[in-house]
PDB file of N, CA and C in Angstrom:
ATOM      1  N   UNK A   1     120.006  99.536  97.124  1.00  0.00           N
ATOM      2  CA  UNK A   1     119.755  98.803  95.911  1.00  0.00           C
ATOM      3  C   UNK A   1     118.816  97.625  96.153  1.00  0.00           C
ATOM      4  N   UNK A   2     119.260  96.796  97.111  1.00  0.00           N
ATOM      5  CA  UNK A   2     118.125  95.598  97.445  1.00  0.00           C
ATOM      6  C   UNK A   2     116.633  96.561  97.895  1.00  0.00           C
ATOM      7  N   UNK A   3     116.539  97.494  98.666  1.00  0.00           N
ATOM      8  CA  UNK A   3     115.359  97.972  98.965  1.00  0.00           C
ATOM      9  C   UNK A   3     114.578  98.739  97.679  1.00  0.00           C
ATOM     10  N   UNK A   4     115.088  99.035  96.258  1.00  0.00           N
ATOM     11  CA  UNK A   4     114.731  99.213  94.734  1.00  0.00           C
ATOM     12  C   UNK A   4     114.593  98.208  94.041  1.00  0.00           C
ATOM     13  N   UNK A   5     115.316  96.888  93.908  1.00  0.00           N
ATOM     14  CA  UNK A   5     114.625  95.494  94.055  1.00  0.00           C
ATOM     15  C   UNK A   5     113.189  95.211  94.496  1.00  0.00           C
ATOM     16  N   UNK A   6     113.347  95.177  95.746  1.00  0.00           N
ATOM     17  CA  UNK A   6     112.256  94.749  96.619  1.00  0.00           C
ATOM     18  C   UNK A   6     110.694  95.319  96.147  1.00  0.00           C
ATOM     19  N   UNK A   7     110.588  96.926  96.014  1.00  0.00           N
ATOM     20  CA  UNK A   7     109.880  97.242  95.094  1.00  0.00           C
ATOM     21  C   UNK A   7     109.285  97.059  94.113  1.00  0.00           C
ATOM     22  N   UNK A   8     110.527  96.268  93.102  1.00  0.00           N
ATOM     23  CA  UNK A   8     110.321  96.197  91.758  1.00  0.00           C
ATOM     24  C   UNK A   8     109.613  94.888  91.615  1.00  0.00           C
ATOM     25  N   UNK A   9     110.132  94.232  92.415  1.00  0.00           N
ATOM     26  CA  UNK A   9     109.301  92.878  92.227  1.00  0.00           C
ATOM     27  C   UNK A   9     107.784  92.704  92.921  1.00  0.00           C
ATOM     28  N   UNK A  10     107.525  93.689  94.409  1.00  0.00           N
ATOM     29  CA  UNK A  10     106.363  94.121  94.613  1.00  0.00           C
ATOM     30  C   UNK A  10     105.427  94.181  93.240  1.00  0.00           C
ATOM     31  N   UNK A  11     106.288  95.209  92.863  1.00  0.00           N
ATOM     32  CA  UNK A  11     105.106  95.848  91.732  1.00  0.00           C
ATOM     33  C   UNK A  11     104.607  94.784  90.850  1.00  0.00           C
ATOM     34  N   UNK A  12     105.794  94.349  90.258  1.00  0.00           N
ATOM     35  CA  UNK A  12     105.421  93.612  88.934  1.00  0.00           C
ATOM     36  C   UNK A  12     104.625  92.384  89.204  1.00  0.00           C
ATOM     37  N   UNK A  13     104.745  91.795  90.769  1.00  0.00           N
ATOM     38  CA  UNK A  13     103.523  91.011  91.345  1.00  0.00           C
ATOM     39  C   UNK A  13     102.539  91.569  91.659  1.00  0.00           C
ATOM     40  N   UNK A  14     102.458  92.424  92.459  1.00  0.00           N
ATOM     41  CA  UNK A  14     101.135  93.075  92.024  1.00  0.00           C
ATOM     42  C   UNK A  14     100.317  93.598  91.024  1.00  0.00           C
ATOM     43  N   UNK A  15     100.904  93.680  90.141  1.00  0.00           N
ATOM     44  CA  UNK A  15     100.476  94.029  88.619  1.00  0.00           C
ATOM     45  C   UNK A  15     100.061  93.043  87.741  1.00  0.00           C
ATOM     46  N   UNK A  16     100.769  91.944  87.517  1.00  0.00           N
ATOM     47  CA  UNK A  16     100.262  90.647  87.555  1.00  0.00           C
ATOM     48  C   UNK A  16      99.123  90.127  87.727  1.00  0.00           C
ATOM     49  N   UNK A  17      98.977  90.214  89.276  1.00  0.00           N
ATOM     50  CA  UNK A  17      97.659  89.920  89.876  1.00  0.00           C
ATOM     51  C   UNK A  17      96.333  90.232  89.640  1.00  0.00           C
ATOM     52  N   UNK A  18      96.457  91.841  89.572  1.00  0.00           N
ATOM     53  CA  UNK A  18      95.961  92.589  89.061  1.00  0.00           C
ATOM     54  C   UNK A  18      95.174  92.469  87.306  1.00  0.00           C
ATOM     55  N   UNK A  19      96.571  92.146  87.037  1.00  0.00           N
ATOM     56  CA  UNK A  19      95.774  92.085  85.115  1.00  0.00           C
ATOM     57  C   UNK A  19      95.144  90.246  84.965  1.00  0.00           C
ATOM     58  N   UNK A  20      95.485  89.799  85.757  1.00  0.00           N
ATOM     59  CA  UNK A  20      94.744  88.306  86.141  1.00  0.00           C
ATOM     60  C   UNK A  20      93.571  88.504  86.381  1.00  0.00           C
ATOM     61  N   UNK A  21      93.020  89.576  87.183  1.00  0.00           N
ATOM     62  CA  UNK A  21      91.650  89.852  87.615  1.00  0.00           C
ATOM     63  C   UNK A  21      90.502  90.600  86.753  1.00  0.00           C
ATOM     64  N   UNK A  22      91.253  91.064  85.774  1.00  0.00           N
ATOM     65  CA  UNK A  22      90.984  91.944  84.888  1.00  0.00           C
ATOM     66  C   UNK A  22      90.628  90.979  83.499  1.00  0.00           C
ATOM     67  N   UNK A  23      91.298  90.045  83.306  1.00  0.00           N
ATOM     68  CA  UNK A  23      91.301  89.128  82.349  1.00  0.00           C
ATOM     69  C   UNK A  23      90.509  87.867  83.042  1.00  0.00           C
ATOM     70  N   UNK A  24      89.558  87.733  83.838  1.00  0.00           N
ATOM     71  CA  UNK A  24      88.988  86.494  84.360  1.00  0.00           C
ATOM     72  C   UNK A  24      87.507  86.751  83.441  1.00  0.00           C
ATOM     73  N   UNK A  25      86.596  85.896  83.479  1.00  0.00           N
ATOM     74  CA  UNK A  25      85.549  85.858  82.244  1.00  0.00           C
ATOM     75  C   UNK A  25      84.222  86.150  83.570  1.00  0.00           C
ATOM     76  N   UNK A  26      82.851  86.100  83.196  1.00  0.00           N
ATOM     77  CA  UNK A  26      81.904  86.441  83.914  1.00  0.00           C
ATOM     78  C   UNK A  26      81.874  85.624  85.153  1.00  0.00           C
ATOM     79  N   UNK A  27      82.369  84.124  84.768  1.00  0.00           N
ATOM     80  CA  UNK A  27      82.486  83.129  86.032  1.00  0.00           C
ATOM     81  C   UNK A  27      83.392  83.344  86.838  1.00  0.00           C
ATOM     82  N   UNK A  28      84.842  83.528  86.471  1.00  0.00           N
ATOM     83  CA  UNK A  28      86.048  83.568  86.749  1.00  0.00           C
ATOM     84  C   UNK A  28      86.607  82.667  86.814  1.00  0.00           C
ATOM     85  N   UNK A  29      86.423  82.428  85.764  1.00  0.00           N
ATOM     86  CA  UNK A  29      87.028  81.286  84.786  1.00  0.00           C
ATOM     87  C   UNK A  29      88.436  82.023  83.732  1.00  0.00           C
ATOM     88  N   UNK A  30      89.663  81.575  83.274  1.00  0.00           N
ATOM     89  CA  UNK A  30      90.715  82.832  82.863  1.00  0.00           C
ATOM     90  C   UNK A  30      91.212  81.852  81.801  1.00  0.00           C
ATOM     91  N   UNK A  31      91.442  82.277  80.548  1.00  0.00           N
ATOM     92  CA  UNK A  31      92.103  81.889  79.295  1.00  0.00           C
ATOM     93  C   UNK A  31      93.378  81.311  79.929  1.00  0.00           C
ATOM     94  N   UNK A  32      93.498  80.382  79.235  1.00  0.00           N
ATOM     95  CA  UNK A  32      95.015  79.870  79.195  1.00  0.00           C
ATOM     96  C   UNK A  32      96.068  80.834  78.633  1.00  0.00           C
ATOM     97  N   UNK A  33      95.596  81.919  77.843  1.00  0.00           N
ATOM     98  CA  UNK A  33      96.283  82.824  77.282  1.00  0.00           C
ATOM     99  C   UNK A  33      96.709  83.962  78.568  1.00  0.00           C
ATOM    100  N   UNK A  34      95.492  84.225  79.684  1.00  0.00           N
ATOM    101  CA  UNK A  34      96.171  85.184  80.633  1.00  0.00           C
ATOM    102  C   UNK A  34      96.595  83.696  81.473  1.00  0.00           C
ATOM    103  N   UNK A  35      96.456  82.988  81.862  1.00  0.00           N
ATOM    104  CA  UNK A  35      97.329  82.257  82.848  1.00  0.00           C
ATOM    105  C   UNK A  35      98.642  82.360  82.334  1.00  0.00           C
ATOM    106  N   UNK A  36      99.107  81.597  81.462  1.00  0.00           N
ATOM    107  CA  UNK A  36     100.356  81.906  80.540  1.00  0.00           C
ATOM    108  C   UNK A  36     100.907  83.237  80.558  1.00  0.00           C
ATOM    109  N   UNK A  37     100.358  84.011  80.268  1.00  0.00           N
ATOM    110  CA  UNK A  37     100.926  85.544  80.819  1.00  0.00           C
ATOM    111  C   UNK A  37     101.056  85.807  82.122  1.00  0.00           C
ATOM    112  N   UNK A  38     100.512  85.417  82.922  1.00  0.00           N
ATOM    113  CA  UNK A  38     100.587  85.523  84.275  1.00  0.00           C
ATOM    114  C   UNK A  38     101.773  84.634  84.748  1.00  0.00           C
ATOM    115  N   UNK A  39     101.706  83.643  84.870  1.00  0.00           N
ATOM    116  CA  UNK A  39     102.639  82.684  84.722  1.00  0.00           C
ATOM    117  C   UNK A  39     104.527  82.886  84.393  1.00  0.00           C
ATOM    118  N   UNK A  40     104.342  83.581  83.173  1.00  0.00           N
ATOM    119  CA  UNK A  40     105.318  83.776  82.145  1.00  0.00           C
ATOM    120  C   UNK A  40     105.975  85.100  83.048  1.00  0.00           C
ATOM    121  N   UNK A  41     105.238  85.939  83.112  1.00  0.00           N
ATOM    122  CA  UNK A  41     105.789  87.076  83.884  1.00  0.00           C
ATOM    123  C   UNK A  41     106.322  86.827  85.140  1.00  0.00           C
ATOM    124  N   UNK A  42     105.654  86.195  86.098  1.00  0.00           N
ATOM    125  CA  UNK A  42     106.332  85.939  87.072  1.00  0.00           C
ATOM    126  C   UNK A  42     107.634  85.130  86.825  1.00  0.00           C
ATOM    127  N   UNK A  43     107.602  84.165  86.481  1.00  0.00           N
ATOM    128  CA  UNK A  43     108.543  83.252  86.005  1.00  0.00           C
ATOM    129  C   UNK A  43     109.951  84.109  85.078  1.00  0.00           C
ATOM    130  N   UNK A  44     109.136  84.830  84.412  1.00  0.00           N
ATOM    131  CA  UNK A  44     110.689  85.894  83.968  1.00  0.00           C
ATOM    132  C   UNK A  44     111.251  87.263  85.072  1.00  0.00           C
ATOM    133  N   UNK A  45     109.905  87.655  86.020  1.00  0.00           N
ATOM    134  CA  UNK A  45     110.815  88.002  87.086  1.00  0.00           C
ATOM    135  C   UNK A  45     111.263  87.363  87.812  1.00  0.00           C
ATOM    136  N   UNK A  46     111.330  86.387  87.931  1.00  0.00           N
ATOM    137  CA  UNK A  46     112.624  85.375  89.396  1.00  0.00           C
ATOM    138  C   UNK A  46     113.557  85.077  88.628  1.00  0.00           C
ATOM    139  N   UNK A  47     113.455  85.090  87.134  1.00  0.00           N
ATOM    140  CA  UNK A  47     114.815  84.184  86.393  1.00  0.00           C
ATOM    141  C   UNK A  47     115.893  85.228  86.513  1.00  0.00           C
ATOM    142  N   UNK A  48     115.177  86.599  86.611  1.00  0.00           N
ATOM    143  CA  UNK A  48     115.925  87.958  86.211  1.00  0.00           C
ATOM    144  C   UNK A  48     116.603  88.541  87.818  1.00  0.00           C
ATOM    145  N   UNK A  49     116.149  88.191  89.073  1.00  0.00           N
ATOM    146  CA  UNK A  49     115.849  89.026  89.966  1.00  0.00           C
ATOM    147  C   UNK A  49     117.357  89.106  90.419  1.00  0.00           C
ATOM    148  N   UNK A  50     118.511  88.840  90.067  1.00  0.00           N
ATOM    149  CA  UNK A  50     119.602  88.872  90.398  1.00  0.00           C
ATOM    150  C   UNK A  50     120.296  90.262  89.893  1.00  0.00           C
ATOM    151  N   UNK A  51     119.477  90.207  89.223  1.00  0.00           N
ATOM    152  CA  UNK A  51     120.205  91.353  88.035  1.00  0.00           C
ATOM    153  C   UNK A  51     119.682  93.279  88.757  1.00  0.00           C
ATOM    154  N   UNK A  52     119.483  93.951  88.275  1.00  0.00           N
ATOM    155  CA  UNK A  52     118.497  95.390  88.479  1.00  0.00           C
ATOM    156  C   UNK A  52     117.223  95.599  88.134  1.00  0.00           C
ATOM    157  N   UNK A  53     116.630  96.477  88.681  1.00  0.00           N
ATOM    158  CA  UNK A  53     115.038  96.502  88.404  1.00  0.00           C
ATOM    159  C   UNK A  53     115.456  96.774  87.116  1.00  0.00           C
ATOM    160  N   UNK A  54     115.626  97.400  85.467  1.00  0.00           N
ATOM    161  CA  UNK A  54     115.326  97.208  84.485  1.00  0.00           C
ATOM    162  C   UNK A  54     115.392  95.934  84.284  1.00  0.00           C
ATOM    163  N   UNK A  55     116.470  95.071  84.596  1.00  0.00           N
ATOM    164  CA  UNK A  55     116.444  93.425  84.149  1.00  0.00           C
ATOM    165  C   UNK A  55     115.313  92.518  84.553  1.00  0.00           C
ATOM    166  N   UNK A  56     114.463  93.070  86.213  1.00  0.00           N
ATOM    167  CA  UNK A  56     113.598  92.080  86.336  1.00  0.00           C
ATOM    168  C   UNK A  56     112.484  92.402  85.394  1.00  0.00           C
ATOM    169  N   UNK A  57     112.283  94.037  84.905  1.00  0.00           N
ATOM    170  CA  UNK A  57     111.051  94.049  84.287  1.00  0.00           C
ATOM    171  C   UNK A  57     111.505  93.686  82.922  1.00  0.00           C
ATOM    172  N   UNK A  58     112.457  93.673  82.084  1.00  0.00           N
ATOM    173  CA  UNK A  58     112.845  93.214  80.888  1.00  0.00           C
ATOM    174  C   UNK A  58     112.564  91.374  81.213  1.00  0.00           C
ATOM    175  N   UNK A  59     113.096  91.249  82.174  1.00  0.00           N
ATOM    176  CA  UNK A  59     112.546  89.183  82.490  1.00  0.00           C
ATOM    177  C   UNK A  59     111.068  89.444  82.874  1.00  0.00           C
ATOM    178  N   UNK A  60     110.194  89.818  83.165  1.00  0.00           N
ATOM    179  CA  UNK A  60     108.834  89.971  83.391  1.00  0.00           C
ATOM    180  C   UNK A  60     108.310  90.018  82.115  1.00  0.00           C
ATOM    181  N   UNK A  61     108.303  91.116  81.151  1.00  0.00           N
ATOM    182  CA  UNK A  61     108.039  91.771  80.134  1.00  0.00           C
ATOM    183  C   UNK A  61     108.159  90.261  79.021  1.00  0.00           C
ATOM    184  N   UNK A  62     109.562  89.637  79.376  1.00  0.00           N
ATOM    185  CA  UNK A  62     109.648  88.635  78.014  1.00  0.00           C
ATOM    186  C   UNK A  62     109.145  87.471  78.503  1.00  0.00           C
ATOM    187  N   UNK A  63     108.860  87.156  80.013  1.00  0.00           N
ATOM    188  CA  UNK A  63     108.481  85.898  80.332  1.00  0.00           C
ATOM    189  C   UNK A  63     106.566  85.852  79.972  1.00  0.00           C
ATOM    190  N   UNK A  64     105.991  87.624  79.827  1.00  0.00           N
ATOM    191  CA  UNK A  64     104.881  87.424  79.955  1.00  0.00           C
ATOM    192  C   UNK A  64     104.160  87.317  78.177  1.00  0.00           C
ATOM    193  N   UNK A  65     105.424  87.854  77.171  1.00  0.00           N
ATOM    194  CA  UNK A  65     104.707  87.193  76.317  1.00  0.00           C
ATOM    195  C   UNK A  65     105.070  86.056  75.776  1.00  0.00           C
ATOM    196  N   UNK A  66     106.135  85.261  75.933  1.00  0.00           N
ATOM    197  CA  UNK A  66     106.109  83.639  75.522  1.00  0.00           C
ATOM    198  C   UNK A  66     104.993  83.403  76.217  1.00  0.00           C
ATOM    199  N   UNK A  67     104.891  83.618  77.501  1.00  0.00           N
ATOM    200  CA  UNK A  67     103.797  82.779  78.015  1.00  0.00           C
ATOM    201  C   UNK A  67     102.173  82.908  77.132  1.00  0.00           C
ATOM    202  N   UNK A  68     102.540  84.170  76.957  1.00  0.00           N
ATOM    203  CA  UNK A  68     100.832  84.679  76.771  1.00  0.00           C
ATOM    204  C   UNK A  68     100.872  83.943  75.640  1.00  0.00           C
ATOM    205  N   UNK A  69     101.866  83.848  74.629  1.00  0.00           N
ATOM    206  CA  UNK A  69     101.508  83.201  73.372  1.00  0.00           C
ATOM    207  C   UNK A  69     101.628  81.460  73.329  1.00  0.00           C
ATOM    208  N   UNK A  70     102.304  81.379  74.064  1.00  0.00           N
ATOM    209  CA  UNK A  70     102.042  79.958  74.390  1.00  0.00           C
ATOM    210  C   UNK A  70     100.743  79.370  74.660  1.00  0.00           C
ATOM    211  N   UNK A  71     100.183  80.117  75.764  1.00  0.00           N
ATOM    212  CA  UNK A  71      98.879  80.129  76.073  1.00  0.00           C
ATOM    213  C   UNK A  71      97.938  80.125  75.134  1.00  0.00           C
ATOM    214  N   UNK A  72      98.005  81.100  74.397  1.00  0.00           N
ATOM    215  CA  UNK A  72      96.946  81.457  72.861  1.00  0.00           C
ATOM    216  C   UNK A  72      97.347  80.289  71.750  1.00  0.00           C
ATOM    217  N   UNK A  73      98.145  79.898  71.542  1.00  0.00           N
ATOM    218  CA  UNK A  73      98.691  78.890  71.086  1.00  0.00           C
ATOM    219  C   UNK A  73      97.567  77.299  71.082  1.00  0.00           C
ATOM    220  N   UNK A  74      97.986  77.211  72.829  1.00  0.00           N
ATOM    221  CA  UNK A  74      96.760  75.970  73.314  1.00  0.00           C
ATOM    222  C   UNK A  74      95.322  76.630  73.313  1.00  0.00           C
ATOM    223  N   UNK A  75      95.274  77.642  73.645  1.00  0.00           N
ATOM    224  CA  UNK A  75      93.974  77.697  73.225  1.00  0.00           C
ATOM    225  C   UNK A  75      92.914  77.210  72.113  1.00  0.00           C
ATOM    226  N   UNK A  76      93.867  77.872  71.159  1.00  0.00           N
ATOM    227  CA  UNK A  76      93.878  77.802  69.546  1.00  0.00           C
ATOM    228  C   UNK A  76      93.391  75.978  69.155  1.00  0.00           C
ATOM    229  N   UNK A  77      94.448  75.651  69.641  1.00  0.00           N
ATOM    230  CA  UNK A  77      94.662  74.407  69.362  1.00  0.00           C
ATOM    231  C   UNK A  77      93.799  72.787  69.767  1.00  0.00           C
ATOM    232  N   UNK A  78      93.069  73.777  70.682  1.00  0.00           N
ATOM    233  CA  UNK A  78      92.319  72.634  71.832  1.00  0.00           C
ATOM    234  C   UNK A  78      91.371  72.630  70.954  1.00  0.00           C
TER     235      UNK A  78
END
């Protein structure tokens, strides 16, 4: 079970990372909207990581869109 963990949180950091790189602008320069998602996701997988891989990606999944909208939010707003 910890070694299906271990995985799960692999992934969803690497995936992360990943859509961070994907969302950077011609400079690489990145919206506050993907930082916030980036951010948010990680931050909802560690809140979750006690639990089973559906729980960390359900805490990933919800940490990455408060964040993202938080983010779009300040964007908006600046």
């Amino acid at each position: 079970m910890k070694f299906a963990k271990t995985i799960a949180m692999t992934a969803i950091t690497s995936s992360a990372l990943i859509m961070t790189g994907c969302n950077s602008g011609p400079y690489g320069n990145m919206n506050n909207t993907a930082k916030g998602a980036t951010a948010g996701a990680a931050a909802g997988a560690l809140i979750r990581s006690k639990g089973d891989s559906k729980d960390i990606a359900r805490g990933a999944l919800a940490g990455a869109a408060l964040g993202g909208a938080g983010g779009y939010i300040y964007d908006q707003t600046k």
